[in-house]
Protein backbone atom coordinates (compact mmCIF):
# COMPACT_ATOMS: atom_id res chain seq x y z
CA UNK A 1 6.70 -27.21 -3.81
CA UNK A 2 6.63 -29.48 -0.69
CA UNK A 3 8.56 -32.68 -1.61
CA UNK A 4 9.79 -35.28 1.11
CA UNK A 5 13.95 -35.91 0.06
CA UNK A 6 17.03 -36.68 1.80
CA UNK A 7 18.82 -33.97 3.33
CA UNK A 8 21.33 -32.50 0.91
CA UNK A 9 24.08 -29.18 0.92
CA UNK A 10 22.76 -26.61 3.37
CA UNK A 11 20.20 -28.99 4.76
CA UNK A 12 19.58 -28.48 8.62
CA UNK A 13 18.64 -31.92 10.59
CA UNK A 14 15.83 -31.24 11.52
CA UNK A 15 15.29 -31.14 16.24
CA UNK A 16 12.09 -32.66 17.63
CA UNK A 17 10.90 -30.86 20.41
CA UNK A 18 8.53 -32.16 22.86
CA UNK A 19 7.95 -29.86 25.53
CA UNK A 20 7.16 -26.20 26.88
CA UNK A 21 10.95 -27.26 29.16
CA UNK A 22 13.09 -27.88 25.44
CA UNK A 23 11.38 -25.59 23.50
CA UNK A 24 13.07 -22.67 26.06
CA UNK A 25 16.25 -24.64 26.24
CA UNK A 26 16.77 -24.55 22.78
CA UNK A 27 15.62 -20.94 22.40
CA UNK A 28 18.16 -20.60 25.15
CA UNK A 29 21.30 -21.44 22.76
CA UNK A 30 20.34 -18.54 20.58
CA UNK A 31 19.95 -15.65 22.23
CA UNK A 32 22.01 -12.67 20.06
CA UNK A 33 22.60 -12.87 16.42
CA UNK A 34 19.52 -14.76 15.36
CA UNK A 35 16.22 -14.43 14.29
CA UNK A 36 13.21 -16.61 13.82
CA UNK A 37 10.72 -17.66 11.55
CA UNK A 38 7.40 -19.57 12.28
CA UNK A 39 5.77 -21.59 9.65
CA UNK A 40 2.90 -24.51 10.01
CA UNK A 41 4.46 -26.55 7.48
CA UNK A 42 8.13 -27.29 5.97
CA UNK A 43 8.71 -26.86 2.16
CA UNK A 44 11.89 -27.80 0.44
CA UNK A 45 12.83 -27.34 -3.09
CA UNK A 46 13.55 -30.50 -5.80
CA UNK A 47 17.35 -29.83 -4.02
CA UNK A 48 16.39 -31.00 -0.72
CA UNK A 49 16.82 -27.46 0.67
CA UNK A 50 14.68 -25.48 2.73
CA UNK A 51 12.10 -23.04 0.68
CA UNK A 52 11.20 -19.67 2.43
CA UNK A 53 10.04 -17.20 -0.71
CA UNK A 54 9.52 -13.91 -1.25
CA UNK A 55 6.28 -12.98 -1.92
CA UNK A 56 6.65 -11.95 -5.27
CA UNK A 57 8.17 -15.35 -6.28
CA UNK A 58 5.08 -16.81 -4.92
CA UNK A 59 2.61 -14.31 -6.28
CA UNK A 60 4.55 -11.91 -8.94
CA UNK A 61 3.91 -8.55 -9.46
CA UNK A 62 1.17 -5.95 -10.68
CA UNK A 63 3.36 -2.96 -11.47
CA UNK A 64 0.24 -0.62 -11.00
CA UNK A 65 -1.36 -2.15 -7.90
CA UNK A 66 2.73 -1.89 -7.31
CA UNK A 67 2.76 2.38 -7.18
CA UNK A 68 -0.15 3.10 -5.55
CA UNK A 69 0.47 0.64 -2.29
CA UNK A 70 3.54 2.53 -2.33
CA UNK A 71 2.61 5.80 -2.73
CA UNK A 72 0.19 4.98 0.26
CA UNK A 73 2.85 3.29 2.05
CA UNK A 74 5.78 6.26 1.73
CA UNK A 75 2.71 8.64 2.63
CA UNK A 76 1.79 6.77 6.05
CA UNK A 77 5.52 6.90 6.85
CA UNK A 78 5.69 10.48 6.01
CA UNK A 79 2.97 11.36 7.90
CA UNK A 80 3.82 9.70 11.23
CA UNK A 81 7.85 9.39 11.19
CA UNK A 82 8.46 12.66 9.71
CA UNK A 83 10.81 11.27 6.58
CA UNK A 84 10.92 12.86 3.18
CA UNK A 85 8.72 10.93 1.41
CA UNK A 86 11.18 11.49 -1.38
CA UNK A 87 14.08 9.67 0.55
CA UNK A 88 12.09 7.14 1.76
CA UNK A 89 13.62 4.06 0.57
CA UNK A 90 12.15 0.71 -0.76
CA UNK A 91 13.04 -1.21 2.92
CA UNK A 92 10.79 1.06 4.93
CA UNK A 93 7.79 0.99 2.05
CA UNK A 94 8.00 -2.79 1.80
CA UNK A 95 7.53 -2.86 5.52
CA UNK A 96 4.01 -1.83 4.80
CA UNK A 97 3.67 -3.51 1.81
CA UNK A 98 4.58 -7.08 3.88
CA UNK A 99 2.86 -6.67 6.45
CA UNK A 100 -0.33 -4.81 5.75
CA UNK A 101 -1.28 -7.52 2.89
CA UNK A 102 0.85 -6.57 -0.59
CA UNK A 103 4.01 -8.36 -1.78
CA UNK A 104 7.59 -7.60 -1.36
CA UNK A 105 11.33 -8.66 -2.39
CA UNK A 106 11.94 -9.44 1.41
CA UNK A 107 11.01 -12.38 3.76
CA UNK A 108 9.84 -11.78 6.86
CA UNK A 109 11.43 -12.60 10.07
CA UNK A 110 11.01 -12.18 13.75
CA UNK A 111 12.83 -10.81 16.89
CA UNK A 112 10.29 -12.62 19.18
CA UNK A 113 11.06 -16.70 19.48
CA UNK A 114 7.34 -16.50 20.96
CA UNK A 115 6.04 -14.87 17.90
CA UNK A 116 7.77 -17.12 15.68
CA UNK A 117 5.86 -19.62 17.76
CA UNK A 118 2.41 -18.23 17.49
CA UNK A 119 2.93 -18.43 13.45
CA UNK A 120 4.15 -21.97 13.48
CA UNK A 121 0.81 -23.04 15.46
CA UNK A 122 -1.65 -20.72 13.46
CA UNK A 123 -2.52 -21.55 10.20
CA UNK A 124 -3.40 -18.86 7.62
CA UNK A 125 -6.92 -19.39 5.91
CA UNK A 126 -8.18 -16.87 3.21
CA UNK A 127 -11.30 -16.63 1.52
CA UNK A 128 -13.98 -13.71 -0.74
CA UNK A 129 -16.88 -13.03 1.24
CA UNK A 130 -19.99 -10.42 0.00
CA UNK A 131 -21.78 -8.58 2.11
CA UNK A 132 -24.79 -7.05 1.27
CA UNK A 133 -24.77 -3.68 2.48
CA UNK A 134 -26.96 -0.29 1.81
CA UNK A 135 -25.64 3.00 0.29
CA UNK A 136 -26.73 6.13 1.31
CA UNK A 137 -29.74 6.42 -0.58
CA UNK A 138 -30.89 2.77 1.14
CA UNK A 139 -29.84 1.16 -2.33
CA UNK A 140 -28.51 -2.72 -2.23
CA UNK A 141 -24.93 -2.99 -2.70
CA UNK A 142 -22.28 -5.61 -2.48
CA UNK A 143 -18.84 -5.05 -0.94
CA UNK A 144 -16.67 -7.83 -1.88
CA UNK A 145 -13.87 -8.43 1.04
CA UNK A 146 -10.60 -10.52 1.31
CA UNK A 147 -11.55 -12.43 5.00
CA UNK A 148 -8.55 -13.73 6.86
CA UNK A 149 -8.19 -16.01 9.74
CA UNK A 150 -5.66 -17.66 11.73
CA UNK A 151 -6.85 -21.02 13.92
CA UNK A 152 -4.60 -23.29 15.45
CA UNK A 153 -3.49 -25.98 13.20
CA UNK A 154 -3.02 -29.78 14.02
CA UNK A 155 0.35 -31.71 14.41
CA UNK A 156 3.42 -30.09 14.26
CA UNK A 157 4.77 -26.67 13.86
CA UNK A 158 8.00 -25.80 12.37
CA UNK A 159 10.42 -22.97 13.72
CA UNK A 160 13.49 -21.68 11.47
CA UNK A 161 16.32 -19.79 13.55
CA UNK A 162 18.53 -17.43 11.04
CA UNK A 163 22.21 -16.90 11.38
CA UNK A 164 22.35 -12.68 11.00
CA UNK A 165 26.34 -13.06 10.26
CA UNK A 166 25.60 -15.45 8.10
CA UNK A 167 23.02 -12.84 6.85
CA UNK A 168 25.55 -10.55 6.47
CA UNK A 169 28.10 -12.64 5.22
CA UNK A 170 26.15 -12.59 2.49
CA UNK A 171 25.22 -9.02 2.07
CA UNK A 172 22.15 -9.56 3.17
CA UNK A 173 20.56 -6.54 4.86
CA UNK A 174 18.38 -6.65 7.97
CA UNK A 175 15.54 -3.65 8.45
CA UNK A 176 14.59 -3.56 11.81
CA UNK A 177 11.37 -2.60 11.39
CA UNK A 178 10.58 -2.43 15.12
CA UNK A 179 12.73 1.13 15.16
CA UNK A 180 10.23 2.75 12.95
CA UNK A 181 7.64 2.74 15.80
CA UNK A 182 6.33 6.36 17.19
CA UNK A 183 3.60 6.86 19.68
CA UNK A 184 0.47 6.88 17.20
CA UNK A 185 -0.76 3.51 18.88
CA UNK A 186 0.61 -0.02 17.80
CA UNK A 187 1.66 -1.01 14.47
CA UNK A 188 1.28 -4.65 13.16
CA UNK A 189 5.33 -4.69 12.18
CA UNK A 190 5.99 -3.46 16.13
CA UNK A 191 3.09 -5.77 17.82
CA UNK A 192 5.12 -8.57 16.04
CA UNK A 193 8.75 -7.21 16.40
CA UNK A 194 8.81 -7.60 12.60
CA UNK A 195 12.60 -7.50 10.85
CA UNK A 196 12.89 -7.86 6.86
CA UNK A 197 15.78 -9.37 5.12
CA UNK A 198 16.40 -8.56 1.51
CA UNK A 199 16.49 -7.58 -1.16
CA UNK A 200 16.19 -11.09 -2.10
CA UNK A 201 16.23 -12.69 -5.59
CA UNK A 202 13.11 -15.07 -4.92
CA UNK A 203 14.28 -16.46 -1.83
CA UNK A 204 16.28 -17.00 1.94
CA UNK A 205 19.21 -18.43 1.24
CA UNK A 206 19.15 -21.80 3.21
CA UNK A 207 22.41 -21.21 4.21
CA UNK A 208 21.65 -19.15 6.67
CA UNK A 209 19.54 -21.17 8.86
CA UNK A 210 20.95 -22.48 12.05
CA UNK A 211 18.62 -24.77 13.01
CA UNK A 212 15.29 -26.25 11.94
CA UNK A 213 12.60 -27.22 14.92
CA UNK A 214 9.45 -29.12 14.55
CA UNK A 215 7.47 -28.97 17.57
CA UNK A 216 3.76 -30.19 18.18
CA UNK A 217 1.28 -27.47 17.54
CA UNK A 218 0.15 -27.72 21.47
CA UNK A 219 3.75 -27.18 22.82
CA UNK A 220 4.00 -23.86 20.56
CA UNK A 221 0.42 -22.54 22.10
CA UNK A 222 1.89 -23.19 25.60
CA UNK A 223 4.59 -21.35 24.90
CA UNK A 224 2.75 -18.39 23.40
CA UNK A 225 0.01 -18.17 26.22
CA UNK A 226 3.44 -18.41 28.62
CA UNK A 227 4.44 -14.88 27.06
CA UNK A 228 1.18 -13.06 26.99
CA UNK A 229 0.30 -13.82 23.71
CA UNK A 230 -3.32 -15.53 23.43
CA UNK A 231 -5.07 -14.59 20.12
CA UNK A 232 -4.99 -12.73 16.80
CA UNK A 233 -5.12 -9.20 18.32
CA UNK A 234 -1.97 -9.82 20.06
CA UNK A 235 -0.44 -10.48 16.30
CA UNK A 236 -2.55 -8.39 14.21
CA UNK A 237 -3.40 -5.62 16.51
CA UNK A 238 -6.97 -3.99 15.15
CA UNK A 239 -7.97 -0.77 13.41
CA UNK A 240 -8.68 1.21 16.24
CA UNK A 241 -5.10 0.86 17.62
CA UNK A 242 -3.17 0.63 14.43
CA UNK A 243 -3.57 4.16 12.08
CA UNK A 244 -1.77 2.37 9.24
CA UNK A 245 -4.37 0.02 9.53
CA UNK A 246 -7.43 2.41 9.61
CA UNK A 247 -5.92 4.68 6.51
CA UNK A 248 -5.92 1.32 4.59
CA UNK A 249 -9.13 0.32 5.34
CA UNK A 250 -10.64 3.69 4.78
CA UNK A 251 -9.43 4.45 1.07
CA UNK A 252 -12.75 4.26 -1.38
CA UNK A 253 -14.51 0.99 -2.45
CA UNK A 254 -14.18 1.07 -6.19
CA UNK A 255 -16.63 -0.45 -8.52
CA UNK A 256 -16.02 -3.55 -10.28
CA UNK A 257 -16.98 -4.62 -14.19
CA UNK A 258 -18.98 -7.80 -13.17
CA UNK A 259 -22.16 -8.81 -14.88
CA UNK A 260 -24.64 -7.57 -11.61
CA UNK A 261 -27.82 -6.49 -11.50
CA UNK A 262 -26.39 -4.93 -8.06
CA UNK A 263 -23.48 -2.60 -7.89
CA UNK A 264 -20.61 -4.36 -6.85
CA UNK A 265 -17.28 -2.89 -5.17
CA UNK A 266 -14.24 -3.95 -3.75
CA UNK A 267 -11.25 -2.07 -1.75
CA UNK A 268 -9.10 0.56 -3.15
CA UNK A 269 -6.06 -1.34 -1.73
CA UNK A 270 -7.53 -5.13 -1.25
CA UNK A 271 -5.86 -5.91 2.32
CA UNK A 272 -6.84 -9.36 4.50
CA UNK A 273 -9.69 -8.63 6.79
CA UNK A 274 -9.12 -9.95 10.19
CA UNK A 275 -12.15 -8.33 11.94
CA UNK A 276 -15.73 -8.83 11.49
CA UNK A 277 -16.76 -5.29 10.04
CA UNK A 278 -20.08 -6.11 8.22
CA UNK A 279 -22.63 -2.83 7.98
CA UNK A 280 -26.08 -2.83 6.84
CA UNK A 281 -26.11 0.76 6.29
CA UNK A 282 -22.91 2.00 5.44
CA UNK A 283 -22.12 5.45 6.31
CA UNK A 284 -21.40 8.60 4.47
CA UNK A 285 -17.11 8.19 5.27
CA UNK A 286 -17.36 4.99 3.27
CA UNK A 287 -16.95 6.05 -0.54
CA UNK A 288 -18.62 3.75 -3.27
CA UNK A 289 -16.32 5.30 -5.74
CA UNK A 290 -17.76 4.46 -9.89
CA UNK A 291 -15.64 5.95 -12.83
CA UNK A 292 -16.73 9.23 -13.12
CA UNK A 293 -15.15 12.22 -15.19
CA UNK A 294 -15.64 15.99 -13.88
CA UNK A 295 -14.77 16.74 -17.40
CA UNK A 296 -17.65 15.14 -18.72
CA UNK A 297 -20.25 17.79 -16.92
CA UNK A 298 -17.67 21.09 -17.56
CA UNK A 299 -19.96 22.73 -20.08
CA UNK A 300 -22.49 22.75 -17.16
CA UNK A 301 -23.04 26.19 -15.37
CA UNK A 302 -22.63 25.50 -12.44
CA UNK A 303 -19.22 23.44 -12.95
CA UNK A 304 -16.40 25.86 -11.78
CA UNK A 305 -14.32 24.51 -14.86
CA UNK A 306 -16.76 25.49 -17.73
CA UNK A 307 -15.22 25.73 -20.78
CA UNK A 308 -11.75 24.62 -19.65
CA UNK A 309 -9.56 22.05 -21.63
CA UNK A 310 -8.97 18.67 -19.96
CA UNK A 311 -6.40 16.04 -19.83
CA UNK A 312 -7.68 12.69 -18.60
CA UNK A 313 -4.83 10.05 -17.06
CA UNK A 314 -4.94 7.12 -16.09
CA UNK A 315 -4.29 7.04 -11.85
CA UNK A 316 -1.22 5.59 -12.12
CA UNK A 317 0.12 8.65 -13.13
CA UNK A 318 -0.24 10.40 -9.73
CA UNK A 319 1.82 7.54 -7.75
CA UNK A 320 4.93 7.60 -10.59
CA UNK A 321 6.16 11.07 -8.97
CA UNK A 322 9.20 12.43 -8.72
CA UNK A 323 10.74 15.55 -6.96
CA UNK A 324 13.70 16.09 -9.98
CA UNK A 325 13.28 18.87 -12.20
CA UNK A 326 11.71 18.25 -15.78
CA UNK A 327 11.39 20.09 -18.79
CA UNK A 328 7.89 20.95 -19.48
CA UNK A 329 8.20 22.37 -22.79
CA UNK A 330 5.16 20.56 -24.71
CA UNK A 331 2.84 21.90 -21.20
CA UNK A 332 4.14 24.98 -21.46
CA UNK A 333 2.86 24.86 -25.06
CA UNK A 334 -0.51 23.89 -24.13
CA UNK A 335 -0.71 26.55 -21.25
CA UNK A 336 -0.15 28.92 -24.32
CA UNK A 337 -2.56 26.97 -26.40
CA UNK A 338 -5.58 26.58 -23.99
CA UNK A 339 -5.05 28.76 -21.31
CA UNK A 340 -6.20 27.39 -17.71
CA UNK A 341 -6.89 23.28 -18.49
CA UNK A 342 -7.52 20.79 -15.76
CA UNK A 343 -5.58 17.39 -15.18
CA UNK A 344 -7.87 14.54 -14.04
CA UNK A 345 -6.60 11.06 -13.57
CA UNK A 346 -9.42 8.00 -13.40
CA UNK A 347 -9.42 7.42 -9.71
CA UNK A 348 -9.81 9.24 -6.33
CA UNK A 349 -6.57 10.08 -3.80
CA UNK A 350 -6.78 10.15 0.09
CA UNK A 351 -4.63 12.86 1.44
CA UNK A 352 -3.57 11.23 4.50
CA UNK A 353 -2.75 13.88 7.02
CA UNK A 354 -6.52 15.13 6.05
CA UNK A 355 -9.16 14.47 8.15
CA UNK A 356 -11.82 15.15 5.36
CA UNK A 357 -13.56 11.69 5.76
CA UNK A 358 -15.02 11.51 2.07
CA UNK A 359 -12.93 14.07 0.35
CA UNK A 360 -10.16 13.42 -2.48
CA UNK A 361 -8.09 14.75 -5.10
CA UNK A 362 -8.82 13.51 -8.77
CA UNK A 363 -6.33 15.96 -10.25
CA UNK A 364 -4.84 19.09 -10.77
CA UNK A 365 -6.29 22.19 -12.23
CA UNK A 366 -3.52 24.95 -14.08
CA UNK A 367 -4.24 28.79 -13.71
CA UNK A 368 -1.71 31.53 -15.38
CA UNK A 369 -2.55 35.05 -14.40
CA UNK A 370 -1.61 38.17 -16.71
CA UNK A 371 1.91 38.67 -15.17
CA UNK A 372 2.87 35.21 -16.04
CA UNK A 373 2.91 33.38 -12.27
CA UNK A 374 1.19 30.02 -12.52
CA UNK A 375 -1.06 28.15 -9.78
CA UNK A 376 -1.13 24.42 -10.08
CA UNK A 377 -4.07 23.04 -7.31
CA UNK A 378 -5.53 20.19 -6.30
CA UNK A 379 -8.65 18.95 -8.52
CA UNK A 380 -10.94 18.08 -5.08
CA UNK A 381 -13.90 16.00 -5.04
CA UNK A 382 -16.39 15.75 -2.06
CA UNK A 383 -17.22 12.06 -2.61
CA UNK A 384 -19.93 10.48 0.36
CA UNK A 385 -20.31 7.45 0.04
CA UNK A 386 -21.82 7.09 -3.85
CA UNK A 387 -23.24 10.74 -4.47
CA UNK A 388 -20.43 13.82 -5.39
CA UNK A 389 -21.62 16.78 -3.89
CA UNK A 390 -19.02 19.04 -4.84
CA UNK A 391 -15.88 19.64 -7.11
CA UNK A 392 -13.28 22.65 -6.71
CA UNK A 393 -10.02 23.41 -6.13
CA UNK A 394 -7.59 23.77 -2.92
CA UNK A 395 -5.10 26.52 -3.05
CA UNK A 396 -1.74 25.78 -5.07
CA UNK A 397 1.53 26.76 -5.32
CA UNK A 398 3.00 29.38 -7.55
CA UNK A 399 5.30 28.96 -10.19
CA UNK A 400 7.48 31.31 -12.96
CA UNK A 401 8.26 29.25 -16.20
CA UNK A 402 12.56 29.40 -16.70
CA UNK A 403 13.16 27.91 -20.37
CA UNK A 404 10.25 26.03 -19.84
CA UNK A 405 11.40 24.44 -16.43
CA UNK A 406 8.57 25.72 -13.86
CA UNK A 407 10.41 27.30 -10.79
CA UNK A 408 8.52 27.62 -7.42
CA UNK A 409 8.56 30.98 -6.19
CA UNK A 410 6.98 32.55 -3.03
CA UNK A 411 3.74 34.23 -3.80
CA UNK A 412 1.09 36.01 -1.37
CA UNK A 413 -1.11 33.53 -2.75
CA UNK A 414 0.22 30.25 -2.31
CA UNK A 415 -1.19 27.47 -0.01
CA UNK A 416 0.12 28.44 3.83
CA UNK A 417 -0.08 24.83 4.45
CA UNK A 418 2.98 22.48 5.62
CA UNK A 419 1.99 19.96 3.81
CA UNK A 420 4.56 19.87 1.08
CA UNK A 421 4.34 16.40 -0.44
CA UNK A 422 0.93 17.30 -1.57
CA UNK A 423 1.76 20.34 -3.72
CA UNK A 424 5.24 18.35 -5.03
CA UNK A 425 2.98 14.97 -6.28
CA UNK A 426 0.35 17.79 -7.78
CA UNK A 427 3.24 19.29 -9.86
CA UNK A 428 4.26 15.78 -10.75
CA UNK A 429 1.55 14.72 -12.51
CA UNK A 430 2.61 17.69 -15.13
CA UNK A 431 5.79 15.42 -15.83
CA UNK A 432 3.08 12.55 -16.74
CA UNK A 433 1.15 15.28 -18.98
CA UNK A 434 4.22 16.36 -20.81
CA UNK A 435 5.12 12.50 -21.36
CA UNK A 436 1.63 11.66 -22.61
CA UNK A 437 1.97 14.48 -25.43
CA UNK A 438 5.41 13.47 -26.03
CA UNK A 439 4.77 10.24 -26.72
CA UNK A 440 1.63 10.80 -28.76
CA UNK A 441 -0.78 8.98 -25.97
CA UNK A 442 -3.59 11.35 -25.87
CA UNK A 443 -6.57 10.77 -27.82
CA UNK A 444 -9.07 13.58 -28.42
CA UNK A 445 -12.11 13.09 -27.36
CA UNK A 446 -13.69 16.77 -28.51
CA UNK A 447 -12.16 19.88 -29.48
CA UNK A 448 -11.56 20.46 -25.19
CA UNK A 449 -10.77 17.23 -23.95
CA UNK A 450 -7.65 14.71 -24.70
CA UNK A 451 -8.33 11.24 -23.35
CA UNK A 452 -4.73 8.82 -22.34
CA UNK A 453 -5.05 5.80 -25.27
CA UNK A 454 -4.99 3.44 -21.81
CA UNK A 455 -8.25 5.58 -20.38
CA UNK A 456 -11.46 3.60 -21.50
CA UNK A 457 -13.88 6.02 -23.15
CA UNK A 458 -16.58 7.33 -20.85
């Protein structure tokens, strides 16, 4: 709510800057202990007091849009920091949340007065665009895409310098998000020496802000060209330097339910465009991914999982993981029951230490040989863009059932890979299977396949 009042508790008068000269001198007063925050406009509450949200108090939340940026977020941070994905906590996955296009319970701040700058002269413009692109087979289709610009705004810009005691005063953490850079090429949070403060309730506590600038939007470019910092790419550096970036942007289209006579997708993870990417023909590494069920061809003969038993899930199911044992009492039952069943969840998944450009795991498949050890692999799916040209598994790892609590043990053969957190989030989607028959969730579909109640029939 922008609202024009008179200044009231916590209120900062507000310091009119008019040149390149003040705007350092100022800066100058605030050297250690402070942060800053650029904005193009100034928004107060009905209080009088400055507003700076959270996103989610602007925007709310989709709890499972919610686990799957963060299962892709704790994965990127895996892959390049070397961090448990397990102890990853929610600071460092918000950082890619915040910054990459998602919503968080932090507000973002700067190190960088000049970067704080660039945002207070650059206003944010977002918009749907459709491009009309070709599949593989030369067929129309549209990609629907989130474009977002930055141009320099008119009048004045308005600069926010935050108080970290006062930060800490009260207990209000600062991530630093500029330590979690490596040497894998320039991340957005580093390129704009990002920091996050939070968790926050729905807001910065006004309180905390030192001092309020307004400065005309020409000063604030001046300032930025002065420190090397010219156009978007300085901000938002591209795809080709930023891997975070590029893993986004290459997760599978998925199709939407829209009235069309031409298929119509949008992004796995919808994320702001900044570059002009239009393709006519869209290459085989860009999937078209359309709800499709392996389960639904398994009585074919040339389907490796003929005859098997299937459990369908909704996606969700892979991203709420979990690394604690579980009892897996009602899937040992079933193992009993059935005998080798698959697990397929409604959705694709991009490993993302593997280079496989269009292939993904849609599951997990179960295998118990005669001496009681039990393989749990990876469901994979060779996906080009709109055509599957393959299903199969990847090797597991092996497991002994202890009063119906599966135990890893080591096995000649289990997976040699070192990819861990591939094989743990496999296993966890049992914990979602043994839920799902707990809680009476699965419909059947056919004496061989059990469909989750929240899975739309084929």
């Amino acid at each position: 709510m922008e609202l024009s009042v008179r200044p009231a508790k916590w209120s900062v008068m507000t310091t009119f800057i008019k040149n390149v000269n003040e705007l350092e001198a100022h800066f100058s007063k605030y050297k250690k202990g402070y942060l800053y925050r650029g904005q193009v406009k100034h928004f107060v509450d009905c209080k009088g007091h400055t507003n700076i949200p959270t996103s989610f108090s602007r925007h709310g939340c989709i709890p499972d849009v919610m686990f799957k940026w963060t299962h892709y977020a704790k994965a990127m941070i895996r892959g390049y920091s070397g961090v448990d994905y397990f102890d990853i906590d929610l600071e460092l996955s918000q950082a890619i949340l915040q910054h990459y296009g998602w919503r968080s319970f932090f507000v973002d701040l700067t190190k960088s007065s000049s970067i704080a700058c660039w945002f207070a002269s650059n206003a944010y413009e977002e918009s749907k665009s459709i491009h009309m692109s070709e599949d593989i087979h030369e067929n129309p289709v549209w990609l629907v895409h989130k474009d977002a610009k930055y141009s320099q705004s008119k009048g004045n810009g308005h600069i926010y310098i935050i108080d970290c005691l006062a930060l800490d005063t009260l207990g209000i953490k600062i991530h630093d998000l500029t330590l979690m850079q490596g040497n894998e090429g320039r991340l957005r949070f580093d390129a704009q020496q990002a920091c996050l403060v939070g968790n926050l309730n729905d807001r910065l506590p006004p309180q905390v802000i030192a001092s309020h600038i307004e400065v005309p939007s020409s000063v604030l470019k001046d300032y930025c060209d002065k420190n090397s910092i010219h156009d978007v790419s300085d901000v938002f550096p591209s795809s080709d330097k930023d891997f975070v970036l590029k893993t986004l942007l290459s997760l599978p289209w998925e199709k939407m339910n829209v009235d069309s006579p031409i298929s119509t997708f949008r992004r796995g993870l919808e994320i702001p465009d900044y570059e002009d990417n239009f393709i006519k023909h869209l290459p085989p590494n860009v999937t078209l991914y359309e709800n499709f069920w392996v389960s639904d061809n398994r009585n074919d003969s040339d389907n490796p999982f003929k005859g098997l038993t299937f459990y369908k899930l909704p996606q969700i199911s892979y991203y709420a993981n979990t690394n604690e044992e579980f009892d897996l009492g009602l899937v040992s039952d079933a193992l009993k029951r059935h005998g080798d069943f698959v697990v397929e969840i409604d959705g694709l998944v991009k490993i993302v230490e593997v280079q496989e450009e269009y292939i993904y795991e849609k599951g997990i498949h179960v295998s118990v040989d005669e001496d009681g050890y039990i393989s749990v692999s990876g469901l994979v799916v060779s996906h080009p863009s709109n055509v599957v040209t393959g299903v199969g598994t990847n090797v597991g790892w092996v497991y002994k059932n202890n009063h119906n609590v599966w135990k890893r043990v080591d096995h000649q053969d289990e997976c040699p890979c070192n990819n861990s957190l591939r094989h743990q989030l496999q296993f966890s989607l049992l914990r979602m299977l043994n839920e799902a028959i707990k809680n009476k969730e699965l419909i059947i579909e056919n004496n061989c396949c059990y469909r989750h109640k929240s899975v739309p029939p084929a």
